[in-house]
C-alpha atoms as a PDB file:
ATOM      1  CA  UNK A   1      -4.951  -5.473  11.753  1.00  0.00           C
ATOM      2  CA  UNK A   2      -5.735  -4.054   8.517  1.00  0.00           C
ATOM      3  CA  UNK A   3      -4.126  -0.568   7.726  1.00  0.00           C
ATOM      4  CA  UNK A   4      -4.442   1.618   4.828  1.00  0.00           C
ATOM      5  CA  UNK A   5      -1.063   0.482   3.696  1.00  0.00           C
ATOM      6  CA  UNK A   6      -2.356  -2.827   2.502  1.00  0.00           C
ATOM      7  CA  UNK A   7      -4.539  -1.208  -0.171  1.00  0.00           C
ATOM      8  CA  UNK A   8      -3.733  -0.749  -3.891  1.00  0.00           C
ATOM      9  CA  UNK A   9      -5.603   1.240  -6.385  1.00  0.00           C
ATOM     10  CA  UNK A  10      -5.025   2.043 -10.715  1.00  0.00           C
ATOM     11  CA  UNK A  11      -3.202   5.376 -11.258  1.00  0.00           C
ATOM     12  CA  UNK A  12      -4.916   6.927 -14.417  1.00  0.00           C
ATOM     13  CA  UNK A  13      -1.614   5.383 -16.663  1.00  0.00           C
ATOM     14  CA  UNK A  14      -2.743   2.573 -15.493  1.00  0.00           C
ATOM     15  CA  UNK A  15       0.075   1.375 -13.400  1.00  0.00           C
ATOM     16  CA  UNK A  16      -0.486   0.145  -9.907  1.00  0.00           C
ATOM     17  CA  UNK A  17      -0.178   2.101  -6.964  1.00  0.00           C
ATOM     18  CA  UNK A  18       0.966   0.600  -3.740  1.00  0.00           C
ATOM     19  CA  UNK A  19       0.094   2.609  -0.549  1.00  0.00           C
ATOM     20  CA  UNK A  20       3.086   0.912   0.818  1.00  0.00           C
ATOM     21  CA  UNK A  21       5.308   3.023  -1.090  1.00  0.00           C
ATOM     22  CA  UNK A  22       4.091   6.283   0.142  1.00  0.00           C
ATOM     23  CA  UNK A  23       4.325   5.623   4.078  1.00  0.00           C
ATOM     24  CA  UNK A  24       5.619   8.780   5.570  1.00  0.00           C
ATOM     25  CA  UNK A  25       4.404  12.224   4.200  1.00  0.00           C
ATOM     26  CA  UNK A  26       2.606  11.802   0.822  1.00  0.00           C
ATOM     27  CA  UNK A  27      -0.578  13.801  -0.993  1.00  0.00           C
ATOM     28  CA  UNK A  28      -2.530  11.470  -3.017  1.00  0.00           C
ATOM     29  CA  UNK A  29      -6.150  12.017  -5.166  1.00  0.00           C
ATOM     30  CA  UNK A  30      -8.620   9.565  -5.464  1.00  0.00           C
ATOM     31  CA  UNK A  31     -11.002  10.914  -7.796  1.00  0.00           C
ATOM     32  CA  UNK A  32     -14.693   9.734  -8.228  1.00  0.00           C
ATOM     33  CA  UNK A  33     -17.648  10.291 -10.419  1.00  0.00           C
ATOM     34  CA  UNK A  34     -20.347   9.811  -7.789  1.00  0.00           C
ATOM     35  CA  UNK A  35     -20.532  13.480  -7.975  1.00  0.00           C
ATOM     36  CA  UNK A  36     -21.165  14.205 -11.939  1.00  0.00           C
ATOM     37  CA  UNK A  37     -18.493  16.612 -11.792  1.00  0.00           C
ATOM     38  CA  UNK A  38     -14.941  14.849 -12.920  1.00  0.00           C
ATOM     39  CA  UNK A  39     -14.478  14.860 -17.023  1.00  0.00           C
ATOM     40  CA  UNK A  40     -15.341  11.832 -19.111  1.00  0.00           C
ATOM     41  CA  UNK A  41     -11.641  10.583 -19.161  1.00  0.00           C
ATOM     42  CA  UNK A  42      -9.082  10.068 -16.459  1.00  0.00           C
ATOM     43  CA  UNK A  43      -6.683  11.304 -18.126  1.00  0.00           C
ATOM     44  CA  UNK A  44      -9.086  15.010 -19.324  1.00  0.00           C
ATOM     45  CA  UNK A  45      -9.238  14.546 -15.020  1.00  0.00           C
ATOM     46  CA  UNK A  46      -5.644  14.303 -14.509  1.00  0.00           C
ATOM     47  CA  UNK A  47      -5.182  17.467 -16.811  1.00  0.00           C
ATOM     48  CA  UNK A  48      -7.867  19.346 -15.434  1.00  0.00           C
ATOM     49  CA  UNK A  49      -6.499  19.181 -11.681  1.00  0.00           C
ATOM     50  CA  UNK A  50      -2.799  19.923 -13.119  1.00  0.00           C
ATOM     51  CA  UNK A  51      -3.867  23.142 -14.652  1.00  0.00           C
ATOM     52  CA  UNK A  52      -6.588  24.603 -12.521  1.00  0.00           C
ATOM     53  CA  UNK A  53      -5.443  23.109  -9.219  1.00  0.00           C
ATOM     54  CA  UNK A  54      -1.769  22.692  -9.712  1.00  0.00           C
ATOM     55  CA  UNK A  55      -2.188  18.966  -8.576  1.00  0.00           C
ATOM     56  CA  UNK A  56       1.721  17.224  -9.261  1.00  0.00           C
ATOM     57  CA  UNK A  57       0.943  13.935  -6.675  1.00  0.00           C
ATOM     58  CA  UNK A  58      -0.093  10.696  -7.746  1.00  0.00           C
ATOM     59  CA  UNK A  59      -3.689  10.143  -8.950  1.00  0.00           C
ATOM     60  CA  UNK A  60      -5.925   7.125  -9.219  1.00  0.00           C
ATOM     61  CA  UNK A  61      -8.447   6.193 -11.636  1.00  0.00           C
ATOM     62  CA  UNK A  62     -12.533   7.316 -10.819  1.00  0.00           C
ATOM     63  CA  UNK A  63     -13.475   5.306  -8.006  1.00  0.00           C
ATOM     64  CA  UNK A  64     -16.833   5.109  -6.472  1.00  0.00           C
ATOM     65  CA  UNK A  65     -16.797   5.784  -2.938  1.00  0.00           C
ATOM     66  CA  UNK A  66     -20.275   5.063  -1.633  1.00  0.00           C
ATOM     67  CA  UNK A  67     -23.103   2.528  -2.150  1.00  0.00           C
ATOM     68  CA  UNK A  68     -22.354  -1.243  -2.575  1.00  0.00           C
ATOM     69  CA  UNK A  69     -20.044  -0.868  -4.717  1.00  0.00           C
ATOM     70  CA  UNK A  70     -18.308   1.113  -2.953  1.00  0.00           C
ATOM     71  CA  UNK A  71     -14.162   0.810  -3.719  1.00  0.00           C
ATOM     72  CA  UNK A  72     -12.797  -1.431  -0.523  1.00  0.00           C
ATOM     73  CA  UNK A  73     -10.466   1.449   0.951  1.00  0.00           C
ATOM     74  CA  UNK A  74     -13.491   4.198   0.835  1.00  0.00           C
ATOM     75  CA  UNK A  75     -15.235   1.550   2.911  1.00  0.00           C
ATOM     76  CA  UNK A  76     -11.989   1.060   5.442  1.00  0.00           C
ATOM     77  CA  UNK A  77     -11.776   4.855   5.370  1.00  0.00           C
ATOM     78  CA  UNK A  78     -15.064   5.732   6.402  1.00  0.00           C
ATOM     79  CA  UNK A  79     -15.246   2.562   8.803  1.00  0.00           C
ATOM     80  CA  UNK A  80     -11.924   3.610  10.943  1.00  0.00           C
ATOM     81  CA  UNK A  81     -13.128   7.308  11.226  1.00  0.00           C
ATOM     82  CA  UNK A  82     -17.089   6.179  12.002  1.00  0.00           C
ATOM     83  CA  UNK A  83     -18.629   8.740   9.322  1.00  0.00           C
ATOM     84  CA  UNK A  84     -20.894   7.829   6.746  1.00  0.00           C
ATOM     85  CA  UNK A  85     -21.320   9.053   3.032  1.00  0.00           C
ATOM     86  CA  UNK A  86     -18.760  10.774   1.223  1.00  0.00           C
ATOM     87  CA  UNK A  87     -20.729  14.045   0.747  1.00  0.00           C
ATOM     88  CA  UNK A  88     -18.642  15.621  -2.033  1.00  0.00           C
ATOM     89  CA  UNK A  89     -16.038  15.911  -3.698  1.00  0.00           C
ATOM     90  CA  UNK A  90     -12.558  17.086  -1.698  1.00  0.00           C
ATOM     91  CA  UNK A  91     -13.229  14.849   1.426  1.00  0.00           C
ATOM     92  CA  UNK A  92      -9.621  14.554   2.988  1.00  0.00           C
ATOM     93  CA  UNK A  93      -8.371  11.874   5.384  1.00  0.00           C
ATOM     94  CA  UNK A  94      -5.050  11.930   7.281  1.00  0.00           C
ATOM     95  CA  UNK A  95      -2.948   8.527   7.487  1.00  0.00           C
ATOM     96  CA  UNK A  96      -0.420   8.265  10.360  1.00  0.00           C
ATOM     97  CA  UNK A  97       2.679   6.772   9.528  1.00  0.00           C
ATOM     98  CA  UNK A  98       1.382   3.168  10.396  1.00  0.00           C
ATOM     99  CA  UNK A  99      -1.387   3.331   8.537  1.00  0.00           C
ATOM    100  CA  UNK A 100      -4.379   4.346  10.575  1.00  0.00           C
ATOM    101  CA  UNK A 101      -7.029   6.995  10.182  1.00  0.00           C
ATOM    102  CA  UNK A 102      -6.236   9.569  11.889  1.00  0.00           C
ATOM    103  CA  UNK A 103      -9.180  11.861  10.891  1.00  0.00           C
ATOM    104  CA  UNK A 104     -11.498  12.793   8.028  1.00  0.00           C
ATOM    105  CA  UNK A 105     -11.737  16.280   7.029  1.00  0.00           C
ATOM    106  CA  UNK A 106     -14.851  17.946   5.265  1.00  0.00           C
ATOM    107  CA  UNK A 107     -14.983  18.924   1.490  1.00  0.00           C
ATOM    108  CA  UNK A 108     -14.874  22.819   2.826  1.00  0.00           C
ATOM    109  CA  UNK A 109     -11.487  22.018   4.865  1.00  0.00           C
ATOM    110  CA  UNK A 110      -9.165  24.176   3.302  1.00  0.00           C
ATOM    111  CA  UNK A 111      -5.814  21.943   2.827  1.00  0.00           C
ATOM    112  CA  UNK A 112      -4.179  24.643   4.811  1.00  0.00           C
ATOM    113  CA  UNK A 113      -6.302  23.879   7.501  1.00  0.00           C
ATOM    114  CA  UNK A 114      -4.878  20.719   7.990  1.00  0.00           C
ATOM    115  CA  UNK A 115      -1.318  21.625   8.299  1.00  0.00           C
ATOM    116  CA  UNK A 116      -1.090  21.763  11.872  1.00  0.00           C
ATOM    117  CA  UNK A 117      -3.018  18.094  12.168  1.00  0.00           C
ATOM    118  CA  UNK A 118      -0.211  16.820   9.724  1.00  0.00           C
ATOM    119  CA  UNK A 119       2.820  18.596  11.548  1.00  0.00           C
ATOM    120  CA  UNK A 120       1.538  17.266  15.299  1.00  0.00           C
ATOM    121  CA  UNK A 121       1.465  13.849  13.471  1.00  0.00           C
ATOM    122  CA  UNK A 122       5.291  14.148  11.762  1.00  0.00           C
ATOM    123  CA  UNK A 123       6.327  15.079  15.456  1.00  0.00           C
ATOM    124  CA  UNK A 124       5.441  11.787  16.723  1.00  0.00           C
END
């Protein structure tokens, strides 16, 4: 059974990033373009969420996250939680520590929001 461990995506240095190495409690931004709102570059992205958002965790290059072309994990992602469309930007998912979906939060889901999802699921 596929999990979301098995997926790898470009950090915006260009290095690979293997969702293997971040099973257990990690915060990780997958930015995309599908929303004309992300800077030209990855790396004017990367500086942009470091400054106005504070954003320290790994980031990966623009991906596209709907449509044919869709990158392979937006497709898992949306397939294990039964949703459609990424709507916007900010669209959160929580990964259990074997991989699975365990939801998919709206863009207006405050990160704080989510705590108590993500402490029920560290309890376990």
């Amino acid at each position: 059974m596929q999990t979301f461990y098995d997926f790898t995506e470009t950090e915006m240095s260009g290095q690979s990033i293997n969702f293997k190495d971040y099973q257990g409690l990690a915060i990780l931004g997958l930015p995309s373009n599908q929303f004309h709102q992300e800077l030209k570059t990855d790396e004017e992205t990367a500086e942009y969420c470091a400054v106005h958002y504070g954003v320290t965790f790994p980031m990966t290059r623009k991906i596209r996250v709907n449509g044919a072309d869709a990158d392979p994990l937006f497709t898992y992602l949306k397939e294990q939680t039964n949703s459609g469309r990424i709507s916007w930007n900010f669209t959160k998912f929580l990964i259990d520590r074997n991989g699975q979906v365990v939801k998919r939060y709206s863009p207006r889901t405050k990160p704080g929001e989510i705590l108590p999802d993500i402490l029920a699921e560290l309890k376990k």
